[in-house]
Protein backbone atom coordinates (compact mmCIF):
# COMPACT_ATOMS: atom_id res chain seq x y z
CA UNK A 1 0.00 0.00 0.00
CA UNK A 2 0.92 3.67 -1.15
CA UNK A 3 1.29 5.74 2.54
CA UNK A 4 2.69 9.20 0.93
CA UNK A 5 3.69 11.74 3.74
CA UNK A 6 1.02 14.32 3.58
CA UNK A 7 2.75 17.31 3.63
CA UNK A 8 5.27 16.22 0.56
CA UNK A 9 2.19 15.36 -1.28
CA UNK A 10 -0.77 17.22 -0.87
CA UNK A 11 -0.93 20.89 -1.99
CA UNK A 12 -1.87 24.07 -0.21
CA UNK A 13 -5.47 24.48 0.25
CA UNK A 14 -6.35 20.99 -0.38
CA UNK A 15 -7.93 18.04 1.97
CA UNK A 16 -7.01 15.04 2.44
CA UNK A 17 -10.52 13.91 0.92
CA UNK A 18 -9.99 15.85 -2.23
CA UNK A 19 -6.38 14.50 -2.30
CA UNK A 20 -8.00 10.99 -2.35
CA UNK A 21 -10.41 11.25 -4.22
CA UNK A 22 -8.75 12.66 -7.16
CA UNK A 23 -6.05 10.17 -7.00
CA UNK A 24 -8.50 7.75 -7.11
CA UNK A 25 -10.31 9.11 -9.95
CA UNK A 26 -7.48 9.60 -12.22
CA UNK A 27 -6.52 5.98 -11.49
CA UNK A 28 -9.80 5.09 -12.88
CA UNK A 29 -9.15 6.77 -15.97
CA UNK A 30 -6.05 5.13 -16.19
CA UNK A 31 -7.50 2.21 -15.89
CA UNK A 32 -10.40 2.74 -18.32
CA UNK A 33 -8.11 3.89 -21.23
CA UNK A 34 -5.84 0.95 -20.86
CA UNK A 35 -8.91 -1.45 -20.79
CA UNK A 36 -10.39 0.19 -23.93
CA UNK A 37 -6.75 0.37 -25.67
CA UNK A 38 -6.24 -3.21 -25.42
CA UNK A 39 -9.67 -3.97 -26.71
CA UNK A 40 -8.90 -1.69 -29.52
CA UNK A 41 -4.76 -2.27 -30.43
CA UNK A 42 -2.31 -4.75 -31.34
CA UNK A 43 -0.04 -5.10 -28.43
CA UNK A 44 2.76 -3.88 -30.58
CA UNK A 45 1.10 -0.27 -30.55
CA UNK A 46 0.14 0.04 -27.01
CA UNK A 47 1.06 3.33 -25.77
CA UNK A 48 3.52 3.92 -22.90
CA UNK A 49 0.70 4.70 -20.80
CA UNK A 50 -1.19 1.01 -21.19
CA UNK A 51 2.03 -0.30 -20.71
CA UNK A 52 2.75 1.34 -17.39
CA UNK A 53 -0.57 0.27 -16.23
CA UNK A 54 0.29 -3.72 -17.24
CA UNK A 55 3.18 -3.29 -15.13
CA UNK A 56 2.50 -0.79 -12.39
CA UNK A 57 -0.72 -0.03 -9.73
CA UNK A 58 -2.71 2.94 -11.45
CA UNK A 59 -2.51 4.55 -8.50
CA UNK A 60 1.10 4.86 -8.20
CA UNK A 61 0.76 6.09 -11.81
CA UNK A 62 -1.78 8.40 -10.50
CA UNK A 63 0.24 9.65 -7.34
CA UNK A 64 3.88 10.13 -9.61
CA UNK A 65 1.35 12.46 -12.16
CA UNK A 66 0.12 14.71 -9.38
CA UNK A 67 3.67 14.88 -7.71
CA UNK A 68 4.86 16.19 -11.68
CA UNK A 69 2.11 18.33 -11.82
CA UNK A 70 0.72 16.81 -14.89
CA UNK A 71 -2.94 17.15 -13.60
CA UNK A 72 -4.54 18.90 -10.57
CA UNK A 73 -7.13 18.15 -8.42
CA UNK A 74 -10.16 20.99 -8.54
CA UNK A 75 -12.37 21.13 -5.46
């Protein structure tokens, strides 16, 4: 299990709630576009994406996204 120290993690003016709660949502969408991109490809054209998800927990993908800042969590 993923225990991320608060403080390092979770930005100014946020929850804890919203922090979890987004996570969790963008792990969902993770999860739903690698689903539907293995329905629809040949494994040779997965994108890195799907192929992090085959080989990581989407919510470790999730949590290393938020710590980038490559997608924010609105209230």
């Amino acid at each position: 299990m993923l225990k991320p120290l608060r403080n390092d993690v979770i930005k100014k003016g946020e929850t804890y709630y919203e922090f979890v709660i987004g996570i969790a949502k963008r792990a969902r969408q993770i999860a739903e576009y690698a689903d539907n991109e293995r329905l629809n490809s040949h494994a040779d054209e997965l994108s890195i994406l799907t192929q992090r998800a085959s080989e990581e927990k989407t919510v470790s993908i999730a949590l290393e996204e938020y710590k980038h800042g490559e997608f924010s969590i609105r209230a």
